[in-house]
C-alpha atoms as a PDB file:
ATOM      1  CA  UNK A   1       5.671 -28.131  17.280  1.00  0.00           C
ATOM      2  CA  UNK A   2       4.737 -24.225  17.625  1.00  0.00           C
ATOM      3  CA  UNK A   3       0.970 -26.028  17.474  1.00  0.00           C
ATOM      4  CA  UNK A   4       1.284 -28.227  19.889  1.00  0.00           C
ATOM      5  CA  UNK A   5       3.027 -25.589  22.422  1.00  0.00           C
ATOM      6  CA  UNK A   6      -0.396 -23.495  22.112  1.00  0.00           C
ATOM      7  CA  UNK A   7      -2.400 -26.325  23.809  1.00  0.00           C
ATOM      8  CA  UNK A   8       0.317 -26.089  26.900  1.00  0.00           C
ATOM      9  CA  UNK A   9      -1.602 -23.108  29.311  1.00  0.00           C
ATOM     10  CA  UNK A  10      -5.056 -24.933  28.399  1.00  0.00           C
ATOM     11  CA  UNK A  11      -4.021 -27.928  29.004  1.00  0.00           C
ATOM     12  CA  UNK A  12      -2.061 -26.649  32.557  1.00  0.00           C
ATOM     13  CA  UNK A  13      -4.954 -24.753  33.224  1.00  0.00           C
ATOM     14  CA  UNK A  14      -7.394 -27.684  33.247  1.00  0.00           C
ATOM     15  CA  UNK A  15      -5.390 -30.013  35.277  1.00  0.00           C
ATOM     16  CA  UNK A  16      -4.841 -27.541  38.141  1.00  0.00           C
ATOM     17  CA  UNK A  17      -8.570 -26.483  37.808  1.00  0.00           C
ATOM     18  CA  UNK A  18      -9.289 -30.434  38.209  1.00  0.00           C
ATOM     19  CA  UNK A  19      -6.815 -30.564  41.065  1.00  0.00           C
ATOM     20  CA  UNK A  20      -8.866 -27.762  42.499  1.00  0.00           C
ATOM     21  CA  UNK A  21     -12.385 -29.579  41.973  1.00  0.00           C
ATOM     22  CA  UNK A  22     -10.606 -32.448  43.579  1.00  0.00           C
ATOM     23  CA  UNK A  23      -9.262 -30.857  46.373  1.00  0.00           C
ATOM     24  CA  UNK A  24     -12.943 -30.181  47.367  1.00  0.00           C
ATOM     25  CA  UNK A  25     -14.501 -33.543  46.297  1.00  0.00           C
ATOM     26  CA  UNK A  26     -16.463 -32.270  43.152  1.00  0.00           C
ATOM     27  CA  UNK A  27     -15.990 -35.559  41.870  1.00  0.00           C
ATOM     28  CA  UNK A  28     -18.455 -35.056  38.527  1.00  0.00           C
ATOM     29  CA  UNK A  29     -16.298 -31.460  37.990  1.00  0.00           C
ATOM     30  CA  UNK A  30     -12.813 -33.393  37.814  1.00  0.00           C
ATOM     31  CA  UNK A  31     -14.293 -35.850  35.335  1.00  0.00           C
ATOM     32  CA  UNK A  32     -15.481 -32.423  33.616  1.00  0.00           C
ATOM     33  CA  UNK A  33     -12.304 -31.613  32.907  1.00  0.00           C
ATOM     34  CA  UNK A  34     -11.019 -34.339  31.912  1.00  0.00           C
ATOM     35  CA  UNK A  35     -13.576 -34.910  29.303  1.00  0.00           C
ATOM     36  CA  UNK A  36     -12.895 -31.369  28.439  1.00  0.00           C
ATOM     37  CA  UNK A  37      -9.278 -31.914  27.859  1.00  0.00           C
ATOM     38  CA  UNK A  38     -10.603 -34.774  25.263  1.00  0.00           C
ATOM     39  CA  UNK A  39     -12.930 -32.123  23.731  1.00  0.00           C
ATOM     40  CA  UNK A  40      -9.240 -30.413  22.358  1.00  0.00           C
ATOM     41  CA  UNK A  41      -8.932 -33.228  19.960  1.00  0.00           C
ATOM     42  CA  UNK A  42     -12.640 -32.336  18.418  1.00  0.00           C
ATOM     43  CA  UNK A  43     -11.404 -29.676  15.769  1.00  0.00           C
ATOM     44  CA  UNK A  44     -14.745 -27.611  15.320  1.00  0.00           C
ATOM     45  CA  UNK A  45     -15.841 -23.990  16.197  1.00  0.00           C
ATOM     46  CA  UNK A  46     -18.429 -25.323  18.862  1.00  0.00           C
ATOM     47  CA  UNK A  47     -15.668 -27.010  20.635  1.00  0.00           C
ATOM     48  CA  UNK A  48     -12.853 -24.065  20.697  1.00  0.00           C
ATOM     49  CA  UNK A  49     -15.891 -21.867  22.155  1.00  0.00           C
ATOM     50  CA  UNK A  50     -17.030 -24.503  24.953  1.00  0.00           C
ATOM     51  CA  UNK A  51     -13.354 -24.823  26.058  1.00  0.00           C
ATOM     52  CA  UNK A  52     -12.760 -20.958  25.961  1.00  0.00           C
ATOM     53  CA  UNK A  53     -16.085 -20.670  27.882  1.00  0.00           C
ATOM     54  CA  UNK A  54     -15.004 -23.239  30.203  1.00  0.00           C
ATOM     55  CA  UNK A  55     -11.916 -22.102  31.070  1.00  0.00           C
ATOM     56  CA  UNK A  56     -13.482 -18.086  31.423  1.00  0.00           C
ATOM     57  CA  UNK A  57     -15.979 -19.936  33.839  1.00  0.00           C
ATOM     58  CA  UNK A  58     -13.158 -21.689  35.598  1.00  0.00           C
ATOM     59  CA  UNK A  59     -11.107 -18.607  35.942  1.00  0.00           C
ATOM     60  CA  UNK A  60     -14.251 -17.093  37.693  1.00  0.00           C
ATOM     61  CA  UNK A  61     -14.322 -20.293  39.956  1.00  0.00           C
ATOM     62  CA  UNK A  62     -10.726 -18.998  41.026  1.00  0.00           C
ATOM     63  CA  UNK A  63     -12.082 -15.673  41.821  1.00  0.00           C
ATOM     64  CA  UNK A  64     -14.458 -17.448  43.756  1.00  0.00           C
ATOM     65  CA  UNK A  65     -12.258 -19.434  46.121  1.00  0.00           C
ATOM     66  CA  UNK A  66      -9.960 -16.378  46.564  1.00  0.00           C
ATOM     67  CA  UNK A  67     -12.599 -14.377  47.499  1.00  0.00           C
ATOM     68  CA  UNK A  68     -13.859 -16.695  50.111  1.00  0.00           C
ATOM     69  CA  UNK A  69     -10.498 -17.723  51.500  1.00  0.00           C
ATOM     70  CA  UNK A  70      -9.489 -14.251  51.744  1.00  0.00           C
ATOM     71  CA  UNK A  71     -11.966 -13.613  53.593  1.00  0.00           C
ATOM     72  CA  UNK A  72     -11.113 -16.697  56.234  1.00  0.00           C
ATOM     73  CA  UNK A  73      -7.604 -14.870  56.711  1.00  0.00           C
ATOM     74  CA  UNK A  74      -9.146 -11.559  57.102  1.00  0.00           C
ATOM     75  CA  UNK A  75     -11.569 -13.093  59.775  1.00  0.00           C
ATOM     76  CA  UNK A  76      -8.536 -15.297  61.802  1.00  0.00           C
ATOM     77  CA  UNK A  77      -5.808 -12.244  61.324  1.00  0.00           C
ATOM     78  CA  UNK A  78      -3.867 -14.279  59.332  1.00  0.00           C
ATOM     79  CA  UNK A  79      -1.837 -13.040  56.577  1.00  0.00           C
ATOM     80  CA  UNK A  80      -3.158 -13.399  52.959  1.00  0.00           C
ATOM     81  CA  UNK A  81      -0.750 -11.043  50.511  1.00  0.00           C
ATOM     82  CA  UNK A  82       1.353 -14.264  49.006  1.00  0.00           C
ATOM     83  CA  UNK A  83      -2.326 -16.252  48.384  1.00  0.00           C
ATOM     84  CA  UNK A  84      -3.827 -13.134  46.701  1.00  0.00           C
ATOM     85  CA  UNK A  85      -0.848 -13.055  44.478  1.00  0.00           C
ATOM     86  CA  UNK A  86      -0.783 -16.675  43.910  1.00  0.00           C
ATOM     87  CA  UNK A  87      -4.509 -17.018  43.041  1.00  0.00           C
ATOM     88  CA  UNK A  88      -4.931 -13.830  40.928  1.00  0.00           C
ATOM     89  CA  UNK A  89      -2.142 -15.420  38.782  1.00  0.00           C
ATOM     90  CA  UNK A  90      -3.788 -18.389  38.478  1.00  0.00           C
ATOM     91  CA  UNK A  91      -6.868 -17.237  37.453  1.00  0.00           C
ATOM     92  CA  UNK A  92      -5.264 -14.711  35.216  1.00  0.00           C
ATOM     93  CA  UNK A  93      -3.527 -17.641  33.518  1.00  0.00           C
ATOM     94  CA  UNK A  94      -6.729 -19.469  33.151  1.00  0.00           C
ATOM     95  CA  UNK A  95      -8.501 -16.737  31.954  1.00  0.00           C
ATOM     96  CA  UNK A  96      -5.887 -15.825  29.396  1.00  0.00           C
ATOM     97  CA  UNK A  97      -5.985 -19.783  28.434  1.00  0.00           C
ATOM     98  CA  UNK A  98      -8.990 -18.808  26.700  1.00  0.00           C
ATOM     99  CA  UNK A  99      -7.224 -16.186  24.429  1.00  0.00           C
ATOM    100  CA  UNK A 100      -5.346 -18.935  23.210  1.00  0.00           C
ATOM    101  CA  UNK A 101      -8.117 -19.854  20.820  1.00  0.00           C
ATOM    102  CA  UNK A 102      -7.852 -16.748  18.773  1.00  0.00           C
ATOM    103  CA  UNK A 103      -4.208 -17.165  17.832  1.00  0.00           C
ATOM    104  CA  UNK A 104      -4.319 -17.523  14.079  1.00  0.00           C
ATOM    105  CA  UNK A 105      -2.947 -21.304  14.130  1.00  0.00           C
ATOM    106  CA  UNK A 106      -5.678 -22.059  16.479  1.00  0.00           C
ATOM    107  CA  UNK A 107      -8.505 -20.437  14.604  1.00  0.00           C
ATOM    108  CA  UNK A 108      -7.655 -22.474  11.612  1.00  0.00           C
ATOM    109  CA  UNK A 109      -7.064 -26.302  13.256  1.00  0.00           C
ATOM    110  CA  UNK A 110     -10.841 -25.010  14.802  1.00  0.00           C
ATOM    111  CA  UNK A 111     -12.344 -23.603  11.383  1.00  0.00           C
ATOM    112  CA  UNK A 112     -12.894 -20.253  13.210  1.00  0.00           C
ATOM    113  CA  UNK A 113     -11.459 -18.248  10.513  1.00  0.00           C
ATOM    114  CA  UNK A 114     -14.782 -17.469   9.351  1.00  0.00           C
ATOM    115  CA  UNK A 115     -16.713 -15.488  11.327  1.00  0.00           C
ATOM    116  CA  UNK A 116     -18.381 -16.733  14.385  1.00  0.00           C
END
């Protein structure tokens, strides 16, 4: 059960990164992560480091979009405080998806008890 509840911010963290790729039609992206959320039943060391690279990569990709649409508020006088906020959290959530993998139950389903 404590396992299982590991996989929870990876898994969230995926689906609203998909939603996101959706959102702006990056149709071979969302398929990305669904494959990727597949990928967490492969239990070997290459695996566990392509997902934590993904989801580093994806928390960048948040970064990304706040940066831009930050900009768009600056540039129309429009408020931007609460989306700041709101994106920074997501991408610190993704980001910290990734640390997931080095929990010690993790490491072990993953064989990355030895060293790597």
């Amino acid at each position: 059960m404590i396992k299982a509840a590991l996989y929870v911010p990876v898994v969230l963290s995926l689906v609203v990164l998909g939603a996101h790729f959706m959102r702006y039609g990056d149709t071979i992206f969302v398929v990305g992560t669904v494959v990727l959320t597949g990928l967490l039943f492969v239990r070997q060391p290459w695996a566990a480091r392509l997902m934590q690279v993904v989801l580093v990569l994806g928390a960048l990709e948040w970064l990304h979009t706040l940066y831009g649409l930050v900009q768009i508020r600056i540039a129309l006088g429009e408020p931007y405080g609460r989306m700041l906020i709101i994106l920074g959290s997501v991408a610190a959530v993704t980001a910290c998806s990734a640390l997931v993998f080095q929990s010690q139950a993790l490491r072990g389903i993953y064989g990355l008890n030895e060293r790597q």
